[in-house]
C-alpha atoms as a PDB file:
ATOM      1  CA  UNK A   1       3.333   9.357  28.094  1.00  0.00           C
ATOM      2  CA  UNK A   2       6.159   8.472  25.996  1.00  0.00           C
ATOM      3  CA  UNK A   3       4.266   7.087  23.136  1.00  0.00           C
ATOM      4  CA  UNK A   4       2.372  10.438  23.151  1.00  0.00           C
ATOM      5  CA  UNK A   5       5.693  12.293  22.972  1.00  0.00           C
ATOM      6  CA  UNK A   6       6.773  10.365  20.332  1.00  0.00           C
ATOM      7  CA  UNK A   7       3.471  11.093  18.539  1.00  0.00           C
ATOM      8  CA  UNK A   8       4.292  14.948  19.230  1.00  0.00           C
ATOM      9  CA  UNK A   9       7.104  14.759  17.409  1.00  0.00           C
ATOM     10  CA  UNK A  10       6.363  12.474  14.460  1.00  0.00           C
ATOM     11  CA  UNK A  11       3.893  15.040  13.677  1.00  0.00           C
ATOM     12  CA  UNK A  12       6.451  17.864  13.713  1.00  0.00           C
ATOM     13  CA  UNK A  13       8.963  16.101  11.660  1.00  0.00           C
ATOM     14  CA  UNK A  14       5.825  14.273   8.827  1.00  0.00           C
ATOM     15  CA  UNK A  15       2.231  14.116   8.819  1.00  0.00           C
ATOM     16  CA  UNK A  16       2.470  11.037   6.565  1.00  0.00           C
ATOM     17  CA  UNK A  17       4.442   9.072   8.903  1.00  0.00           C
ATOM     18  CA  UNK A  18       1.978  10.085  11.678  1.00  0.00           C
ATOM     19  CA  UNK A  19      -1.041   8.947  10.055  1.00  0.00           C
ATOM     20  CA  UNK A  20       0.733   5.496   9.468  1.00  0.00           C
ATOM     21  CA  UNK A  21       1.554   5.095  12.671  1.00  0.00           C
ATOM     22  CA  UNK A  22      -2.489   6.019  14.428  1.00  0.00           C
ATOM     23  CA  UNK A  23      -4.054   3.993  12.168  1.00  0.00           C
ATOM     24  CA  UNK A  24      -1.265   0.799  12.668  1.00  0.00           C
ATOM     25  CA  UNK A  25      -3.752  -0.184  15.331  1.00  0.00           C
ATOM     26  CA  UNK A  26      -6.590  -0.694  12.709  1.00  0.00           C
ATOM     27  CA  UNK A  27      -5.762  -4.446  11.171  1.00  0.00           C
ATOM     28  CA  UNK A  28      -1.481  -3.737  11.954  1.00  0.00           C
ATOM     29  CA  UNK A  29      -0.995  -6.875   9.987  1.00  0.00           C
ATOM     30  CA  UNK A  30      -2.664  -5.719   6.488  1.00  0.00           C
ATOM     31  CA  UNK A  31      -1.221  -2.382   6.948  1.00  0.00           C
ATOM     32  CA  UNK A  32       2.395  -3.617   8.070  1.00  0.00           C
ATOM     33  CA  UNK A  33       2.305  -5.922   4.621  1.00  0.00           C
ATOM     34  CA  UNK A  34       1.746  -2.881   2.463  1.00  0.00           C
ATOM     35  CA  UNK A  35       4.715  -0.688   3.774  1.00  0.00           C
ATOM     36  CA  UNK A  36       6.779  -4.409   3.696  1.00  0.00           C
ATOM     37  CA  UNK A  37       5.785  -4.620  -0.081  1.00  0.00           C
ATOM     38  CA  UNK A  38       6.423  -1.143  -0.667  1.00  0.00           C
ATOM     39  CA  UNK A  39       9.955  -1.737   0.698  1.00  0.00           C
ATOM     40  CA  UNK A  40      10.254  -4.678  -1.092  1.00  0.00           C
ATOM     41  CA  UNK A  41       9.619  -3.242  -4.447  1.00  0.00           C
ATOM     42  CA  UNK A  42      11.752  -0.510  -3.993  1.00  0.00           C
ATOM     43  CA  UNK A  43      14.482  -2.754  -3.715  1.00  0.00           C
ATOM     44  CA  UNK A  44      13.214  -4.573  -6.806  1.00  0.00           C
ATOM     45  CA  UNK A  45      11.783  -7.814  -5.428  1.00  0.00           C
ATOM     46  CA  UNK A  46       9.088  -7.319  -7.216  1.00  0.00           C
ATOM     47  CA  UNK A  47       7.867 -11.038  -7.224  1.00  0.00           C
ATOM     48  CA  UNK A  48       8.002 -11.229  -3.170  1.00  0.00           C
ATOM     49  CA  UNK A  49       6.311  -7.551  -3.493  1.00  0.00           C
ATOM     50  CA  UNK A  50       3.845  -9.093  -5.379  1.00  0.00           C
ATOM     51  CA  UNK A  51       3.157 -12.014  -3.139  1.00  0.00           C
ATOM     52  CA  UNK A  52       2.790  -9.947  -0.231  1.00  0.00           C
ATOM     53  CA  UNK A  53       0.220  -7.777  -1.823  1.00  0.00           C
ATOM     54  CA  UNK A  54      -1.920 -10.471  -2.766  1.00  0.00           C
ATOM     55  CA  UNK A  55      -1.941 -12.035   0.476  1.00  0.00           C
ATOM     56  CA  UNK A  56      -3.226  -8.718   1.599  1.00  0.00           C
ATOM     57  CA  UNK A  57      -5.922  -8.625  -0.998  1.00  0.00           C
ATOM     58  CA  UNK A  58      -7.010 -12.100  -1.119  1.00  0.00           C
ATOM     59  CA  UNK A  59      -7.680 -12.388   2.711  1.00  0.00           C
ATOM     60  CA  UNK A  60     -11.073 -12.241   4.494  1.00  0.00           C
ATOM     61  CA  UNK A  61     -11.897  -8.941   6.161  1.00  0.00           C
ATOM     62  CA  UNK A  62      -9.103  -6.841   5.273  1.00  0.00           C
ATOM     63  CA  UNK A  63      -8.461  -3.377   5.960  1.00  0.00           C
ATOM     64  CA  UNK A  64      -9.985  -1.435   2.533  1.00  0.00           C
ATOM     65  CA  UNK A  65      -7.426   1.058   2.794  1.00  0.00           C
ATOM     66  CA  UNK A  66      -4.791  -1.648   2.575  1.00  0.00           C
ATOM     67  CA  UNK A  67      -6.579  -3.598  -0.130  1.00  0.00           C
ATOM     68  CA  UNK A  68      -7.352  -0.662  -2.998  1.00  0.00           C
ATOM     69  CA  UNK A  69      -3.438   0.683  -2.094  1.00  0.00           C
ATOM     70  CA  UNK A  70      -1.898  -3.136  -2.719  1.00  0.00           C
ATOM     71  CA  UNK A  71      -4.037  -3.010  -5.803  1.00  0.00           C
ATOM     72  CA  UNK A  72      -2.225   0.466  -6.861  1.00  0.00           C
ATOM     73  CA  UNK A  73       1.010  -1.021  -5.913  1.00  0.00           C
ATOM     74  CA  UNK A  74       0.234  -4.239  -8.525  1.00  0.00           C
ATOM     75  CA  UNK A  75      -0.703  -2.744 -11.083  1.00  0.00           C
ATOM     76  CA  UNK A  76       2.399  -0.110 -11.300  1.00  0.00           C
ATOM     77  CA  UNK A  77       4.677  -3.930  -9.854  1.00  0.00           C
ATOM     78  CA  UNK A  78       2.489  -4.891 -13.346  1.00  0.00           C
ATOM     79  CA  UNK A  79       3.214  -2.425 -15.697  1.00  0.00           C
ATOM     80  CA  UNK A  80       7.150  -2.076 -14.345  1.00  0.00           C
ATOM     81  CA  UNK A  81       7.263  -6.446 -15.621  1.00  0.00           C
ATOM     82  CA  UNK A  82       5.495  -5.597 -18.914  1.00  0.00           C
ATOM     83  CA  UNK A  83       2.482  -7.375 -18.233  1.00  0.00           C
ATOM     84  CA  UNK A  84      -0.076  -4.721 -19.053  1.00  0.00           C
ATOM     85  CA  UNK A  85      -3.016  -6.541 -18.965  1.00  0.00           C
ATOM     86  CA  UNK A  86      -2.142  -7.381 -15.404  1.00  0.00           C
ATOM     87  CA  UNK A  87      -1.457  -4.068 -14.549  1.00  0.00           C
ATOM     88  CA  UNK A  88      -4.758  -2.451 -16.051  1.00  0.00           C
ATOM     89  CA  UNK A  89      -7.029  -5.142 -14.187  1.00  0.00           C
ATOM     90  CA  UNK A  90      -5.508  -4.308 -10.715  1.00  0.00           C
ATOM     91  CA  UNK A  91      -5.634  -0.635 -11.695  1.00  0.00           C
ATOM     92  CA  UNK A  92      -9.917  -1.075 -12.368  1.00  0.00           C
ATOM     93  CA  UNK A  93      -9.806  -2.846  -9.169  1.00  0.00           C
ATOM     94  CA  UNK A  94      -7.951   0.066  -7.074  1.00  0.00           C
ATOM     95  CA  UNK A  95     -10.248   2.718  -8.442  1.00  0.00           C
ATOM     96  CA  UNK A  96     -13.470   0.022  -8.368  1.00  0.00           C
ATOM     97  CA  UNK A  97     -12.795   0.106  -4.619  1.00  0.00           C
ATOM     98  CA  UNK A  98     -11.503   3.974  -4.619  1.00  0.00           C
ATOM     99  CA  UNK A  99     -12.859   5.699  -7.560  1.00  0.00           C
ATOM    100  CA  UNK A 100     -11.251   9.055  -6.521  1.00  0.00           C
ATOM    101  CA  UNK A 101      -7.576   7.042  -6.058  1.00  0.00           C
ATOM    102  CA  UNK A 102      -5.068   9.172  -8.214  1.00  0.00           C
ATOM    103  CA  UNK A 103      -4.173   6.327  -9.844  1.00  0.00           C
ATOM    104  CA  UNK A 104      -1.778   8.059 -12.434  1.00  0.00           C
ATOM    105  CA  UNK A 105       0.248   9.531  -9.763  1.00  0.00           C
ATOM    106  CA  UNK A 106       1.744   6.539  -9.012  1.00  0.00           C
ATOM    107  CA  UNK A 107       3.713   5.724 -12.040  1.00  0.00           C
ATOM    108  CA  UNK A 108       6.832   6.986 -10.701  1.00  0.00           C
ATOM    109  CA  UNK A 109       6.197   5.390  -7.453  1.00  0.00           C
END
């Protein structure tokens, strides 16, 4: 019952947080990587970021939703270095998984 509660009010305070958390236990370990990396590249490790993500991307059976938002996150990690090229082939591989990903609405991630 407690879980539930806490559920109850996750989804009062954000819906966003609440859909991370129900779908945690879908592959945890791909998802928990992306919100690591996202942490991580907020505080400007972008290199560790970037390792994380592609250990998310280059694994065997790994959660799709994980693997076309890790290829979002590169390609803005990408751009934010100055390697464009980079950037533009993990941005064709986000929307080649997710062609209606809103790619450009991540720039200011």
């Amino acid at each position: 019952m407690g879980f539930f509660r806490f559920l109850i009010k996750l989804w009062n305070k954000d819906k966003h947080s609440l859909e991370i958390v129900k779908n945690l236990r879908f592959n945890p370990s791909d998802k928990l990587c992306l919100e690591y990396s996202k942490l991580l590249y907020q505080e400007g490790d972008y290199h560790q970021a970037i390792a994380v993500l592609k250990a998310v991307t280059q694994k065997l059976n790994a959660d799709w939703r994980a693997v076309y938002r890790s290829f979002a996150l590169l390609s803005i990690i990408y751009r934010r270095l100055g390697m464009e090229e980079e950037s533009q082939r993990y941005g064709k591989l986000c929307l080649t998984c997710n062609p209606n990903y809103p790619l450009d609405s991540l720039k200011d991630l």
